[in-house]
Protein backbone atom coordinates (compact mmCIF):
# COMPACT_ATOMS: atom_id res chain seq x y z
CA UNK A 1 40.78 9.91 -1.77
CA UNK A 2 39.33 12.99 -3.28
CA UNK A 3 38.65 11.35 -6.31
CA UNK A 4 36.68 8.59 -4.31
CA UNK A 5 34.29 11.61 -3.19
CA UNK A 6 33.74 13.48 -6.13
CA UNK A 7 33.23 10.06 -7.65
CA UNK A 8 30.68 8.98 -4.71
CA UNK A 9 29.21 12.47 -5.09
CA UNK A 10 28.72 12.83 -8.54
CA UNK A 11 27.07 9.40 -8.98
CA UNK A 12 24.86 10.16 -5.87
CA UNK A 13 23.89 13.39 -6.93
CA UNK A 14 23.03 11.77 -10.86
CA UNK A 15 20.77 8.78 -9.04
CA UNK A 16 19.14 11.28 -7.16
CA UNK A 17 18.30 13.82 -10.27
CA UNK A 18 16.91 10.36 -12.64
CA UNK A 19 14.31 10.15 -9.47
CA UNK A 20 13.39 13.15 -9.15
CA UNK A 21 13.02 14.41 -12.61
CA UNK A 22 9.55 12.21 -12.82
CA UNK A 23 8.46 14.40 -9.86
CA UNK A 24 9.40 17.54 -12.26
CA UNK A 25 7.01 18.11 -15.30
CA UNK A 26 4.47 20.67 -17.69
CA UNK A 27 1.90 21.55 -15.70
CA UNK A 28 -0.29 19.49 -17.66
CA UNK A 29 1.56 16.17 -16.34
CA UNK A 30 1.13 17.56 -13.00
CA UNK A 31 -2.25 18.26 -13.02
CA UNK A 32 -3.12 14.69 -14.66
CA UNK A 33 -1.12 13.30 -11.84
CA UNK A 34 -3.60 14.92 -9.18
CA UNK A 35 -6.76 14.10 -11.00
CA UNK A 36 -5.19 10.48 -10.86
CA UNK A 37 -4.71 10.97 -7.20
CA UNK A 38 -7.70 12.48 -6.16
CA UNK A 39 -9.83 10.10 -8.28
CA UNK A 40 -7.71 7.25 -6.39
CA UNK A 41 -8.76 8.87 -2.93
CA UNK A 42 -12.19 9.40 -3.93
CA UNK A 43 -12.50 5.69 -4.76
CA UNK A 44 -11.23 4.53 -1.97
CA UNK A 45 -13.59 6.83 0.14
CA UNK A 46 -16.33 4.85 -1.19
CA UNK A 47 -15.07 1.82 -0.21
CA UNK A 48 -14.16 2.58 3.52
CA UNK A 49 -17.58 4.44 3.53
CA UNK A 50 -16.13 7.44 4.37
CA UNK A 51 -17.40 10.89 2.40
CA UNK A 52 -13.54 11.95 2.31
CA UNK A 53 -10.68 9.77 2.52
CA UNK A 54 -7.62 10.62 5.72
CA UNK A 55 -4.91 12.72 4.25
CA UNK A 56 -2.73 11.33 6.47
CA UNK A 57 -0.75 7.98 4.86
CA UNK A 58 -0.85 6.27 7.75
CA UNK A 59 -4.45 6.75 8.67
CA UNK A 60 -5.27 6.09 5.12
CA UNK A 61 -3.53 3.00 4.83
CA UNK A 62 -5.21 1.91 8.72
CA UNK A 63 -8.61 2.39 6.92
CA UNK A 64 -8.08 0.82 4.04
CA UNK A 65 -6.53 -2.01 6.53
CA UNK A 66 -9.96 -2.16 8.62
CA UNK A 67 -11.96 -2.29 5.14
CA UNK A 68 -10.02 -5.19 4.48
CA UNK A 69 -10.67 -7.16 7.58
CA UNK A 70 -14.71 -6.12 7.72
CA UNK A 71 -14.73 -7.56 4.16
CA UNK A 72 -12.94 -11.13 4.83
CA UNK A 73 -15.29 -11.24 7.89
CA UNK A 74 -18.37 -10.88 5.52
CA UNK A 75 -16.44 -13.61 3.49
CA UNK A 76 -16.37 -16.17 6.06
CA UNK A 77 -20.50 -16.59 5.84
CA UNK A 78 -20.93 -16.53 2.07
CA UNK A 79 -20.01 -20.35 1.12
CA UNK A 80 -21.51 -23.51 1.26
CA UNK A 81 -20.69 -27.04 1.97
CA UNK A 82 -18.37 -28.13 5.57
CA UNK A 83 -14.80 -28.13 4.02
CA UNK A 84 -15.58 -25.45 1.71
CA UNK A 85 -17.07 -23.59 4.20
CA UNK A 86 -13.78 -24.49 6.41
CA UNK A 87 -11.10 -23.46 3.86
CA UNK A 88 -12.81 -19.94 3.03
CA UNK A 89 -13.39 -19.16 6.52
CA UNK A 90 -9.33 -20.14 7.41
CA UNK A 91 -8.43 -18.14 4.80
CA UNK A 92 -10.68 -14.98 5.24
CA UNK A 93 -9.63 -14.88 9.39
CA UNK A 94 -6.12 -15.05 8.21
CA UNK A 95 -6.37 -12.27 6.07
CA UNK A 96 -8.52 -10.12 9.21
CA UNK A 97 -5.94 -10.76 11.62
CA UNK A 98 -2.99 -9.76 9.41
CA UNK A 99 -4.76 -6.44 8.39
CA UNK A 100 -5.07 -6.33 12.38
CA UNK A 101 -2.00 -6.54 13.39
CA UNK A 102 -0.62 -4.14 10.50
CA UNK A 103 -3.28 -1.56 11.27
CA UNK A 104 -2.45 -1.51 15.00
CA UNK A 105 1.57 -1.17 13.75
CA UNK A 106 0.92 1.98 11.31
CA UNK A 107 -1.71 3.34 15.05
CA UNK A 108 0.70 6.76 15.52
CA UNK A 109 3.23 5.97 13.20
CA UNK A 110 3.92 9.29 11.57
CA UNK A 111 4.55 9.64 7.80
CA UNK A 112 8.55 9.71 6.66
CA UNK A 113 9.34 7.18 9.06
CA UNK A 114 10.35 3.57 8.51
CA UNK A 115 7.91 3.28 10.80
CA UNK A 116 4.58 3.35 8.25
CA UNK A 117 6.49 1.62 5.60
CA UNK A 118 7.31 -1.10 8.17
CA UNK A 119 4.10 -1.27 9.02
CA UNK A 120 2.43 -0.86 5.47
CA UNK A 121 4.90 -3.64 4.14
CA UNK A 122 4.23 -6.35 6.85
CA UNK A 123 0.31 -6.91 5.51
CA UNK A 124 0.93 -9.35 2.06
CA UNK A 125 -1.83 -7.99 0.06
CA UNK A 126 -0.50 -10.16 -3.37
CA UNK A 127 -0.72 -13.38 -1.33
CA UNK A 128 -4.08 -12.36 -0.36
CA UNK A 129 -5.43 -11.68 -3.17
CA UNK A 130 -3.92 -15.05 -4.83
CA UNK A 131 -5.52 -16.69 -1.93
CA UNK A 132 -8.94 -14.68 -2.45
CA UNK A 133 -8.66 -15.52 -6.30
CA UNK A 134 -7.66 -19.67 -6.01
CA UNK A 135 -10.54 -19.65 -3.65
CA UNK A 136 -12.96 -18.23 -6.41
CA UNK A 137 -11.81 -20.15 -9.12
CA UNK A 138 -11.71 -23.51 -7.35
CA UNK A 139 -14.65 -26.11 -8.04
CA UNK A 140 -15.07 -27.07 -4.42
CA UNK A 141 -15.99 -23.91 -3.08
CA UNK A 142 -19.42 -22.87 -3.98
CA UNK A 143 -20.13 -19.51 -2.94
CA UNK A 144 -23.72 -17.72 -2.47
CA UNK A 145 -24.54 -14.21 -4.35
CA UNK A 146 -24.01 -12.58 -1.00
CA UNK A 147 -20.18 -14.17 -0.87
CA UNK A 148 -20.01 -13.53 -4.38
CA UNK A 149 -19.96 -10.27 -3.69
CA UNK A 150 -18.27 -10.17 -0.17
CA UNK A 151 -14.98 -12.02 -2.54
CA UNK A 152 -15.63 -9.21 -4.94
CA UNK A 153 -15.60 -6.79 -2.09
CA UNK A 154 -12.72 -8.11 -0.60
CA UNK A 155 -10.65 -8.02 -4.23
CA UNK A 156 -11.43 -4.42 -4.69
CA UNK A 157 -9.88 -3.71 -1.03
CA UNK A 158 -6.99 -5.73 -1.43
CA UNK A 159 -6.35 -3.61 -4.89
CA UNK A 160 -6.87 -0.45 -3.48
CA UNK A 161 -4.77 -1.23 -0.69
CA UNK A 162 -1.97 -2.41 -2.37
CA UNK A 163 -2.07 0.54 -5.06
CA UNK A 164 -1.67 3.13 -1.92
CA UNK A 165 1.02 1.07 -0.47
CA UNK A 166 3.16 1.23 -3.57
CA UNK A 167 2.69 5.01 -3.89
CA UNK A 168 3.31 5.50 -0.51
CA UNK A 169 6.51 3.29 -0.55
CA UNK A 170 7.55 5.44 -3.58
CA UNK A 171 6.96 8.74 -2.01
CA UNK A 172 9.07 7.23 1.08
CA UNK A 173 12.19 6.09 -1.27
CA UNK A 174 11.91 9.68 -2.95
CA UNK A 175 12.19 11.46 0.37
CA UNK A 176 14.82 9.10 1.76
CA UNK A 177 16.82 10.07 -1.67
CA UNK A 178 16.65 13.51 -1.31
CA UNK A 179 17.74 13.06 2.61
CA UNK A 180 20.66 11.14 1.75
CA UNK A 181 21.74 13.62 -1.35
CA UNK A 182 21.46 16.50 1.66
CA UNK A 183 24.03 14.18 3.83
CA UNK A 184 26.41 13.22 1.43
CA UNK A 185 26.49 16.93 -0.24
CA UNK A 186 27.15 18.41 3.24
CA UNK A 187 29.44 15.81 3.61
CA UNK A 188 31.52 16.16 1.04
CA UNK A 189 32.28 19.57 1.30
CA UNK A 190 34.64 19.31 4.43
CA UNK A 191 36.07 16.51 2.79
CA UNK A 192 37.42 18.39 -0.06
């Protein structure tokens, strides 16, 4: 039985110091990590035409969310033609809706819960933006310069939002990690 714990321990412990050794780093890699950060944020302040971008994750992502759904509304008027005009505007109130209903699940969901990630992981942004792409590409659907640029629009949200998502989720994992190292270590030492 001992064994079994130092075992569990040790291999805990090791998973836990591979993760966070990317976190650790010159102060050169850190600093290249913020500018990459900030620049990210300052980006995506442009597009949610906002002068700063929320600090909080979860009112971050819930912007980035409603950016989403104004721009697949300004989708749903840029085509021509009845069933081309049909499919884009099916597809572009599917993708508002969904950002709906995952913005009004991350509304007071506080960052380190389940609760954000839950929230952040139940909008699809890859099927969206296959959708948003097959929809471009495709010779029936012949779209004006104004939903030209309301697909572009729409690409560039879907990007950004899926980019903060994935940090976000990896920020969560990190800190779930480190909470489970803390349980197991305090654990263990009664244990033994």
């Amino acid at each position: 039985m001992v064994t079994a714990i130092i075992t569990g321990v040790t291999l805990v412990v090791s998973i836990n110091q591979l993760v966070l050794s990317q976190e650790l780093g010159a102060a050169g890699d850190q600093r290249d990590r913020m500018a990459g950060a900030l620049s990210f944020r300052s980006e995506a302040a442009g597009h949610i035409d906002e002068p700063v971008s929320p600090a909080n994750p979860a009112s971050f992502l819930q912007a980035l969310l409603s950016t989403v759904g104004e721009r697949a509304e300004q989708l749903e008027h840029g085509t021509a033609g009845d069933d081309a005009q049909r499919e884009v505007a099916s597809f572009a109130s599917a993708v508002a809706s969904e950002a709906e209903r995952a913005r009004e699940r991350l509304d007071g969901a506080e960052f380190g819960t389940f609760e954000v990630m839950g929230a952040a992981l139940d909008f699809e942004y890859s099927a969206a933006i296959y959708g948003a792409k097959r929809l471009r590409e495709a010779d029936a659907v012949s779209f004006s310069a104004e939903g030209r640029r309301a697909m572009s629009e729409l690409l560039d949200a879907l990007e950004l939002y899926g980019t903060a998502r994935e940090h976000f989720k990896t920020l969560y994992f990190q800190w779930e990690l480190i909470d489970l190292s803390r349980v197991i270590l305090a654990a263990a030492v009664p244990a033994l």
